[in-house]
PDB file of N, CA and C in Angstrom:
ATOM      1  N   UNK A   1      86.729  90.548  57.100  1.00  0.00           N
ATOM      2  CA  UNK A   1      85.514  91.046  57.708  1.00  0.00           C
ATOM      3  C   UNK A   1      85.845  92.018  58.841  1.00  0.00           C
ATOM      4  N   UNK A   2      86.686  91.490  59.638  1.00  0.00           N
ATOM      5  CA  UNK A   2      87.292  92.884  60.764  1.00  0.00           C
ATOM      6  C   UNK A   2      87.771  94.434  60.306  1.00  0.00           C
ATOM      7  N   UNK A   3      88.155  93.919  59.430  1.00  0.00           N
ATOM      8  CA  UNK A   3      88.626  95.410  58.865  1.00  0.00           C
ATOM      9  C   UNK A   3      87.355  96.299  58.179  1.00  0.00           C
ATOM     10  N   UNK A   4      86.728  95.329  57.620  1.00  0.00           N
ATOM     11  CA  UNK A   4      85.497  95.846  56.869  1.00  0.00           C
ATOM     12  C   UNK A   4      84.540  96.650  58.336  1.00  0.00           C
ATOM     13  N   UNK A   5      84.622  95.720  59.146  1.00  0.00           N
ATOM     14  CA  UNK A   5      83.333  96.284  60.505  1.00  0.00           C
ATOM     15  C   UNK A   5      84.194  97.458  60.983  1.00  0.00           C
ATOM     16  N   UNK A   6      85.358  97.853  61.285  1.00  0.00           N
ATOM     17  CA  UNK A   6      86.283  98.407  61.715  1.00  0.00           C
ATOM     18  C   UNK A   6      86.552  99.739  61.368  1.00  0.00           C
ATOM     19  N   UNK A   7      86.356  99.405  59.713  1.00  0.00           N
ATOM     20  CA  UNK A   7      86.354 101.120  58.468  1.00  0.00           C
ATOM     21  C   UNK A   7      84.989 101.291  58.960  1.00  0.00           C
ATOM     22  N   UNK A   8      83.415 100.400  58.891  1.00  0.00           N
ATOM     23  CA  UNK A   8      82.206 101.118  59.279  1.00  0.00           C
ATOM     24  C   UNK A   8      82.061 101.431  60.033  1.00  0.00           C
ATOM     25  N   UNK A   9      82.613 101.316  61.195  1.00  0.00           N
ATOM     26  CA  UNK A   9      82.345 101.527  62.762  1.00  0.00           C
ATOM     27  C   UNK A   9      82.941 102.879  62.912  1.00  0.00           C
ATOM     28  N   UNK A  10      84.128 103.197  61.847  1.00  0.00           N
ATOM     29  CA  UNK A  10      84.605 104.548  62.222  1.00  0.00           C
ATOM     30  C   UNK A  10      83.863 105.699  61.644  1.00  0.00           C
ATOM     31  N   UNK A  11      83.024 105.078  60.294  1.00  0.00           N
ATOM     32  CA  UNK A  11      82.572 106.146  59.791  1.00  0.00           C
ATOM     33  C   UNK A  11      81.009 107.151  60.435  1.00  0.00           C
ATOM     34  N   UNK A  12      80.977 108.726  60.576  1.00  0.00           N
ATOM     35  CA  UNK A  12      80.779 109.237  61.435  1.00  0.00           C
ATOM     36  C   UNK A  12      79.312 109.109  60.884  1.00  0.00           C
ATOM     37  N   UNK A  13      78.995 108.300  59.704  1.00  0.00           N
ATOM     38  CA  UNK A  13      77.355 108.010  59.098  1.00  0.00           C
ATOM     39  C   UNK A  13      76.610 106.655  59.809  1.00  0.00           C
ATOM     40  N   UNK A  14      77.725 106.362  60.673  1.00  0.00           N
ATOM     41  CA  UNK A  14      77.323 104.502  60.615  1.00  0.00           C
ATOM     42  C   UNK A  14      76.174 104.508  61.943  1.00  0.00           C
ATOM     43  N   UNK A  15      75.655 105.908  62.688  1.00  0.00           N
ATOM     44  CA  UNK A  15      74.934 105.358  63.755  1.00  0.00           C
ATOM     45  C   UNK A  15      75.446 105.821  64.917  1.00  0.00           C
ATOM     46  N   UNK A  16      74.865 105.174  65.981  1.00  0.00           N
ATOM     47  CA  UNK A  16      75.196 105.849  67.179  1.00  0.00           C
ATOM     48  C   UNK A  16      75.818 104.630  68.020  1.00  0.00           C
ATOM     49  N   UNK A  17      77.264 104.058  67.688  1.00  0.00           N
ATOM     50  CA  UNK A  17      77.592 103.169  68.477  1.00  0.00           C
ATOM     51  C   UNK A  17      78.127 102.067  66.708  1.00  0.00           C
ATOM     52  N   UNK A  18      79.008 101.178  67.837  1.00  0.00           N
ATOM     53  CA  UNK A  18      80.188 100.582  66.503  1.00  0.00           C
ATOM     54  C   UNK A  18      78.966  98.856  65.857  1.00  0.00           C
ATOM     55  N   UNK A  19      79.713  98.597  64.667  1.00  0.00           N
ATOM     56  CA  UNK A  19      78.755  97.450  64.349  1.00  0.00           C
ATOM     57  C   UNK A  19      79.102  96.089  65.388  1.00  0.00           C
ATOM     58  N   UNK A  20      78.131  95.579  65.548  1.00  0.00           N
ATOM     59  CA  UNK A  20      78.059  94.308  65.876  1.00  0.00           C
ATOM     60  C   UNK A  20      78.238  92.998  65.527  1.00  0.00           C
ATOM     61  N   UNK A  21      78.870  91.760  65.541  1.00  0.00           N
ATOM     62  CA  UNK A  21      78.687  90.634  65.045  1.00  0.00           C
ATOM     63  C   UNK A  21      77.759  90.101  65.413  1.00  0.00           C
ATOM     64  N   UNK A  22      77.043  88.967  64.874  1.00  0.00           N
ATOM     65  CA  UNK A  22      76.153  87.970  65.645  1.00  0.00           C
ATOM     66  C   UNK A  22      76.908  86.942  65.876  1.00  0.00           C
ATOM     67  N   UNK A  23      76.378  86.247  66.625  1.00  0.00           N
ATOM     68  CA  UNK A  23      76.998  84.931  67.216  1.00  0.00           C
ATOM     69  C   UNK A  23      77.262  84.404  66.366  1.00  0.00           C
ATOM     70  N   UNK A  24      76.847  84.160  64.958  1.00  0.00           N
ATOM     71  CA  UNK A  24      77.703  83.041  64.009  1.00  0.00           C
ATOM     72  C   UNK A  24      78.833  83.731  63.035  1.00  0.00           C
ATOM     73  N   UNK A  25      79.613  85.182  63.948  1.00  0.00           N
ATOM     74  CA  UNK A  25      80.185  86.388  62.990  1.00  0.00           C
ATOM     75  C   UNK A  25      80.255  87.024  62.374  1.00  0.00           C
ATOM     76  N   UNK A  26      78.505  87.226  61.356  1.00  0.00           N
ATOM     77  CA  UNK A  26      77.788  88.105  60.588  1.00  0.00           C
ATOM     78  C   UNK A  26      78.278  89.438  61.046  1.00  0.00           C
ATOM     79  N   UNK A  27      77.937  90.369  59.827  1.00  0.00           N
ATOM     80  CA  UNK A  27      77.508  91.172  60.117  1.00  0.00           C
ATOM     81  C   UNK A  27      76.280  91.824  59.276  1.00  0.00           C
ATOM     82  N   UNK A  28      75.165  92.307  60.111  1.00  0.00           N
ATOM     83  CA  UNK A  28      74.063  92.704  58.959  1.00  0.00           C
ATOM     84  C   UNK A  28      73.759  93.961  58.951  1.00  0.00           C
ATOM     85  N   UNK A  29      73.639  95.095  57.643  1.00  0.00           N
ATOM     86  CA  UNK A  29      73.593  96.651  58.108  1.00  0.00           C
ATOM     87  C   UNK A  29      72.198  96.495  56.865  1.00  0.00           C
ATOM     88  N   UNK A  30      71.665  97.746  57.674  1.00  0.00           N
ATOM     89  CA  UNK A  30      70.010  97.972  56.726  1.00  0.00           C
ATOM     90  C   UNK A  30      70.914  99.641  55.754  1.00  0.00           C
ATOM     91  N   UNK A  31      70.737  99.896  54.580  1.00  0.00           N
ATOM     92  CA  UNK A  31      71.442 100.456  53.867  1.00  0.00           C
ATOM     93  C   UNK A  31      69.700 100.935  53.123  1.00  0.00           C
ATOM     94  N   UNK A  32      69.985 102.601  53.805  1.00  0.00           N
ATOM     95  CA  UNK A  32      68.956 103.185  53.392  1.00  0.00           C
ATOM     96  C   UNK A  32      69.506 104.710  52.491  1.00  0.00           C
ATOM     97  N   UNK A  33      68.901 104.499  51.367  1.00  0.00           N
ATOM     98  CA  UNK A  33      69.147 105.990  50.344  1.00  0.00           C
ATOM     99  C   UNK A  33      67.536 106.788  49.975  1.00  0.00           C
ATOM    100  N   UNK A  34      67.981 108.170  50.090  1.00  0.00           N
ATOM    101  CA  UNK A  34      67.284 109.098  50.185  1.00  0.00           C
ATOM    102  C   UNK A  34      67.573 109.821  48.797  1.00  0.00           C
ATOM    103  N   UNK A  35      65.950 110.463  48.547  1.00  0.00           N
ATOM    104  CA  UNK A  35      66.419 111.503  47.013  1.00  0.00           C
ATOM    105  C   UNK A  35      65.565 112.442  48.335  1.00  0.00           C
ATOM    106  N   UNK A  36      66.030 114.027  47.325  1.00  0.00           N
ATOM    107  CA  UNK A  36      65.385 115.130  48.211  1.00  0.00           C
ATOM    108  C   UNK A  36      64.786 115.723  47.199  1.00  0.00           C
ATOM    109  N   UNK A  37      63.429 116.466  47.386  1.00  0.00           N
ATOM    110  CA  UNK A  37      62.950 116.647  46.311  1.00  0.00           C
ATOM    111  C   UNK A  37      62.272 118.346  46.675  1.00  0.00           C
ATOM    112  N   UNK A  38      62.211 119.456  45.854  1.00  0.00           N
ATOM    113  CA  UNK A  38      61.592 120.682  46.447  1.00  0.00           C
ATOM    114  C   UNK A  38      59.671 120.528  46.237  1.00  0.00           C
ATOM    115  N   UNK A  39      59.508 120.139  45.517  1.00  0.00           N
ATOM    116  CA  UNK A  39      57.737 120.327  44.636  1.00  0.00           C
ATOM    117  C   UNK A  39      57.518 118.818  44.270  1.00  0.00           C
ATOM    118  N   UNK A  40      56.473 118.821  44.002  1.00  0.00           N
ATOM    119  CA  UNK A  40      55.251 118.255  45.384  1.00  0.00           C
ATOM    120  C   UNK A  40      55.954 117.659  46.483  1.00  0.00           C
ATOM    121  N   UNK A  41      56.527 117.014  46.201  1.00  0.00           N
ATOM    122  CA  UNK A  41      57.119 116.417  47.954  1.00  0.00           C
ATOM    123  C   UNK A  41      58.296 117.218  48.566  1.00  0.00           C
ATOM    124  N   UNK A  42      58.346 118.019  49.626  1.00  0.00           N
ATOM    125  CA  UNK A  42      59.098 118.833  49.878  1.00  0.00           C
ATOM    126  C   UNK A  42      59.782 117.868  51.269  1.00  0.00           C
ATOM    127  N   UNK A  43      61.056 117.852  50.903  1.00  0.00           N
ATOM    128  CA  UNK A  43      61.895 117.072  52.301  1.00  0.00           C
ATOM    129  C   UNK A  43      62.318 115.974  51.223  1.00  0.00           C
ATOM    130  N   UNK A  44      62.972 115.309  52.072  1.00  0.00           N
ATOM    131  CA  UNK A  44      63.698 113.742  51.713  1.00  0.00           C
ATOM    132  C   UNK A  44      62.883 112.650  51.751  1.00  0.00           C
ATOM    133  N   UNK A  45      63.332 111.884  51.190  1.00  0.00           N
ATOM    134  CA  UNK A  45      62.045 110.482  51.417  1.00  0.00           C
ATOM    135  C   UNK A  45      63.110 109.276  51.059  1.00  0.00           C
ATOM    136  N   UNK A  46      63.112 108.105  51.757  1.00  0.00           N
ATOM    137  CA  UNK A  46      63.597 106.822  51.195  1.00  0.00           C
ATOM    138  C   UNK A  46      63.090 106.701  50.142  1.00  0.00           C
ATOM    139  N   UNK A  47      64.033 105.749  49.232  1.00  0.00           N
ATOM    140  CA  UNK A  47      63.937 105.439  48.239  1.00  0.00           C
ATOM    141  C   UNK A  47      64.639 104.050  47.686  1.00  0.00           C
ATOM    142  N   UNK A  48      65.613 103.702  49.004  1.00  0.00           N
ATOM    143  CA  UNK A  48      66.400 102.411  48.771  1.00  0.00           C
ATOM    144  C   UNK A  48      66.153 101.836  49.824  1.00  0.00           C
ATOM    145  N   UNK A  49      66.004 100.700  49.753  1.00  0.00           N
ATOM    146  CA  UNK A  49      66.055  99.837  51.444  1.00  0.00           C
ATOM    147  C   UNK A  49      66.528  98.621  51.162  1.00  0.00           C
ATOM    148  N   UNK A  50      67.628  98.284  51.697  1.00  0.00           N
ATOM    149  CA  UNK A  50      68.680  96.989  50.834  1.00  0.00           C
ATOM    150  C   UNK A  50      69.198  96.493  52.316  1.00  0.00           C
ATOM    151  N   UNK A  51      68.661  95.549  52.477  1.00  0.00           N
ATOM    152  CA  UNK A  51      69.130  94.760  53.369  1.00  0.00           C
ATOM    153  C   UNK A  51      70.913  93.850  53.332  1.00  0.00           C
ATOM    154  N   UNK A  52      71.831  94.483  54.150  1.00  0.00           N
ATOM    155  CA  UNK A  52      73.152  93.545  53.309  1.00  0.00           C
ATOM    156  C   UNK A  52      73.590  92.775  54.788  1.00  0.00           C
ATOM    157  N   UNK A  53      74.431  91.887  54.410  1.00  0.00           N
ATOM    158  CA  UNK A  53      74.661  90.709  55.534  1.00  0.00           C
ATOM    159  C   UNK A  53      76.487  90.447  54.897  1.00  0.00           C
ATOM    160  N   UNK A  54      77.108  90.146  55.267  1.00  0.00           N
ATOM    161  CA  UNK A  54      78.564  90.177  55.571  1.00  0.00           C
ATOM    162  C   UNK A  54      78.927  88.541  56.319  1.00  0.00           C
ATOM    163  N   UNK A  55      79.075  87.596  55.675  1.00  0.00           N
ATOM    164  CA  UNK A  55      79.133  86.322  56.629  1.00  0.00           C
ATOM    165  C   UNK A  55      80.670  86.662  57.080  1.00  0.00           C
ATOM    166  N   UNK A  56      81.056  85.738  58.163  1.00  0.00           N
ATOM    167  CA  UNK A  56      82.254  85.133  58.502  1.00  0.00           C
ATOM    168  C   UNK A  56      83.016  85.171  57.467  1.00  0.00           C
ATOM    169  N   UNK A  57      82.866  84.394  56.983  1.00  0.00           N
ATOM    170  CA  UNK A  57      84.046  83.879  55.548  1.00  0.00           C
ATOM    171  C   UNK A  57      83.861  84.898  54.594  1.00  0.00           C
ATOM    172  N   UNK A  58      83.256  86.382  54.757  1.00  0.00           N
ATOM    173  CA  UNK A  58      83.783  87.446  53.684  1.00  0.00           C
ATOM    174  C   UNK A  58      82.361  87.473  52.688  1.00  0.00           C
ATOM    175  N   UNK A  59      81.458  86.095  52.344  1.00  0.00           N
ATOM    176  CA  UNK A  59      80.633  86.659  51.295  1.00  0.00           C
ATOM    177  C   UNK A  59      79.575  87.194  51.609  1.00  0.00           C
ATOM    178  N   UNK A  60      79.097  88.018  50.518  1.00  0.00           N
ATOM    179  CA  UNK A  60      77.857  89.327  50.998  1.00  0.00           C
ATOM    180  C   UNK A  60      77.172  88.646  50.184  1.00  0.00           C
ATOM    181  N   UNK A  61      75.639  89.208  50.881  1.00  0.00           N
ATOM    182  CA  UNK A  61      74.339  88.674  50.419  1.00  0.00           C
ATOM    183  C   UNK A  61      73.181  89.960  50.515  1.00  0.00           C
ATOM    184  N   UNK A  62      72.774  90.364  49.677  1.00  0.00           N
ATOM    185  CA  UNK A  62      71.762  91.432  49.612  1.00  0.00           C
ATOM    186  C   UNK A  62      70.104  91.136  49.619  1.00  0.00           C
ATOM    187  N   UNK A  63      69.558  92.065  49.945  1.00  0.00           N
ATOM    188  CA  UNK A  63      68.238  91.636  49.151  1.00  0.00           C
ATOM    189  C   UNK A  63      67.276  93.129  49.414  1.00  0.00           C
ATOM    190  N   UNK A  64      66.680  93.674  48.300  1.00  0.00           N
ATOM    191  CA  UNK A  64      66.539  95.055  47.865  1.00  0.00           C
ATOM    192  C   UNK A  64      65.059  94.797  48.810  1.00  0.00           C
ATOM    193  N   UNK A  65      64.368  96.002  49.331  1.00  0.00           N
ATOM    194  CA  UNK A  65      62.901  95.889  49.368  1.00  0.00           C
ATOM    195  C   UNK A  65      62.319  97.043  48.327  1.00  0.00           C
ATOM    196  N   UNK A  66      61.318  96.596  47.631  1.00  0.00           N
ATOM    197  CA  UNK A  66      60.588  98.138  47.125  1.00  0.00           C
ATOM    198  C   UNK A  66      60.127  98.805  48.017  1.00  0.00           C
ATOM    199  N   UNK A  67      60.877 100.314  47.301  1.00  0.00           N
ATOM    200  CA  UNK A  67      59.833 101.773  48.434  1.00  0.00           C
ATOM    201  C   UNK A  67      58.743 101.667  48.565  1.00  0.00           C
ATOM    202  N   UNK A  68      57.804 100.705  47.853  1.00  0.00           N
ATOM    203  CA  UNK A  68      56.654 101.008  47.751  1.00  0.00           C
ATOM    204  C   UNK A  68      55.770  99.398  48.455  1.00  0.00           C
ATOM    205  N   UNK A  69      56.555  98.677  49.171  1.00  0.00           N
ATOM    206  CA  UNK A  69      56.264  97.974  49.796  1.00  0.00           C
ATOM    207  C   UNK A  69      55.448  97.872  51.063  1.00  0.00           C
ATOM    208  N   UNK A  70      54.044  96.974  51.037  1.00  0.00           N
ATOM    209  CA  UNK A  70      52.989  97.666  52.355  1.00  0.00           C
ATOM    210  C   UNK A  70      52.904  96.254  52.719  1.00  0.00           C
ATOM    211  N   UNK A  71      52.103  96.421  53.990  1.00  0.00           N
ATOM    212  CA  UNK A  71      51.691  95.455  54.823  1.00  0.00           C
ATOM    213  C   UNK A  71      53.076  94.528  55.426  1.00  0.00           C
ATOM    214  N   UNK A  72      53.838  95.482  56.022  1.00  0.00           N
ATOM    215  CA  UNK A  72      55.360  94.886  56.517  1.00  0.00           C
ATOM    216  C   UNK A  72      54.767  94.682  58.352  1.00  0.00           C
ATOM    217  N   UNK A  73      55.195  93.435  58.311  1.00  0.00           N
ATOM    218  CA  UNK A  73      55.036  93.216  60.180  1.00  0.00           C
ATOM    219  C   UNK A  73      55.486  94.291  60.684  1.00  0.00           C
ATOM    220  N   UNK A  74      55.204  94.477  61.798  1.00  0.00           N
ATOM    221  CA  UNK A  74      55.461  95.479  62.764  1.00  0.00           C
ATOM    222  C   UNK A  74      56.271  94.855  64.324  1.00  0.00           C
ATOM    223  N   UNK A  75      57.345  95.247  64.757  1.00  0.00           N
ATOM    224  CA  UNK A  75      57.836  94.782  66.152  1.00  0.00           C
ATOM    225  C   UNK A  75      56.478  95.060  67.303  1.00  0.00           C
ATOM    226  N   UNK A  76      55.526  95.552  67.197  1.00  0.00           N
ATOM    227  CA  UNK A  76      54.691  95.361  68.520  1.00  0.00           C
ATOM    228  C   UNK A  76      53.650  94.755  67.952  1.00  0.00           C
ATOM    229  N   UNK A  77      53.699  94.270  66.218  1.00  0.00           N
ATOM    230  CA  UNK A  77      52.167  93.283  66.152  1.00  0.00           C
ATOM    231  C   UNK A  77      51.767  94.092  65.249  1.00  0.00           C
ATOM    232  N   UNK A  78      50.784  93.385  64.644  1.00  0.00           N
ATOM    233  CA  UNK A  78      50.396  93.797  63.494  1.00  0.00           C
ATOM    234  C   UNK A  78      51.466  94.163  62.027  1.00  0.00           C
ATOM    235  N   UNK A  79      50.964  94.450  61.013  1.00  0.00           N
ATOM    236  CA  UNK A  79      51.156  94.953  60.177  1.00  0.00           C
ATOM    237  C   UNK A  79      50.810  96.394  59.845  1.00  0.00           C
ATOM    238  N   UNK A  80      52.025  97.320  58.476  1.00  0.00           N
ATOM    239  CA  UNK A  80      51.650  98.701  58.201  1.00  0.00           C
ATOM    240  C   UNK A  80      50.497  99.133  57.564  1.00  0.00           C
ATOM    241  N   UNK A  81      49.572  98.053  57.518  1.00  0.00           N
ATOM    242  CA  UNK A  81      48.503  98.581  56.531  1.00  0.00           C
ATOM    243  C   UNK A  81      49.099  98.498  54.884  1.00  0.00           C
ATOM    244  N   UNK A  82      48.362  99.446  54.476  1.00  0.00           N
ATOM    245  CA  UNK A  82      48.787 100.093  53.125  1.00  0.00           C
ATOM    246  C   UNK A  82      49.751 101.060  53.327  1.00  0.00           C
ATOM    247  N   UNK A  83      50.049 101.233  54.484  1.00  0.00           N
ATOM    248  CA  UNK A  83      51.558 102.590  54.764  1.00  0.00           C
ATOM    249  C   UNK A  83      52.645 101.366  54.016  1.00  0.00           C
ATOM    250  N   UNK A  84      53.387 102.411  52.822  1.00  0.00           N
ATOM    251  CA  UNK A  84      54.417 101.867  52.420  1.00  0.00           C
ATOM    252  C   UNK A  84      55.870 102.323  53.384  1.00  0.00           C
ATOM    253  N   UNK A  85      57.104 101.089  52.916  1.00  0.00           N
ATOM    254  CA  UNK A  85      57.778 100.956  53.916  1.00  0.00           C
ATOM    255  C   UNK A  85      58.617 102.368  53.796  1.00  0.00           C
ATOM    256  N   UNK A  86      58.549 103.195  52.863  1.00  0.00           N
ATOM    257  CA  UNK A  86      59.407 104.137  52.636  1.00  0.00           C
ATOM    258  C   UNK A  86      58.353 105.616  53.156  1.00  0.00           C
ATOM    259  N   UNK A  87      57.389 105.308  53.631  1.00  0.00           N
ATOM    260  CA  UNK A  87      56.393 106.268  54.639  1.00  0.00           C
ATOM    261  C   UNK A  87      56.874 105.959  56.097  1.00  0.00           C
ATOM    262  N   UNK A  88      57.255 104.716  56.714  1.00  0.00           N
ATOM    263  CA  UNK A  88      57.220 104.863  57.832  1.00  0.00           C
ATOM    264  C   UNK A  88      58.466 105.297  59.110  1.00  0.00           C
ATOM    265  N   UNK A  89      58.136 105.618  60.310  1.00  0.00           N
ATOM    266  CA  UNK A  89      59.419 106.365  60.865  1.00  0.00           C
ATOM    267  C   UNK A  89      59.581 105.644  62.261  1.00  0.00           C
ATOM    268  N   UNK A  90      60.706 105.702  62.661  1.00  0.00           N
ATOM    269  CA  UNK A  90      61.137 105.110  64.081  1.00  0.00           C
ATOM    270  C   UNK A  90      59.626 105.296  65.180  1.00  0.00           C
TER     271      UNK A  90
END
């Protein structure tokens, strides 16, 4: 697992600052993929949102969300509505 946090932490995609453990030695990264498209939708848009987790002892555990997933809690309350999760931005 050190080596694993160690190669991500160096890579210059991983963020602004190295990964973290949690207190029980996890590590958890949100693993987001983009298609880019010219007509009708012009720009990039999510399209993957895969939650992955890294225990202590080495085994990984995933779990996919659909792009098209609505009514996701929100950190200040509430929920997105019908805004799907691959509409919304920092």
């Amino acid at each position: 697992l050190d080596s694993a946090v160690a190669a991500a932490s160096s890579n210059p995609c991983s963020g602004g600052g190295p990964l973290k453990k949690s207190k029980n030695g996890s590590v958890t990264v949100l693993l987001l993929g983009s298609d880019y498209r010219r007509k009708p939708y012009i720009g990039e848009r999510t399209d993957t949102v895969i939650a992955l987790n890294i225990a202590k002892d080495g085994r990984v555990s995933m779990a996919a969300i659909p792009r098209d997933t609505t009514h996701i809690p929100l950190a200040g309350g509430g929920t997105s509505g019908t805004r799907r999760i691959n509409a919304l931005s920092g």
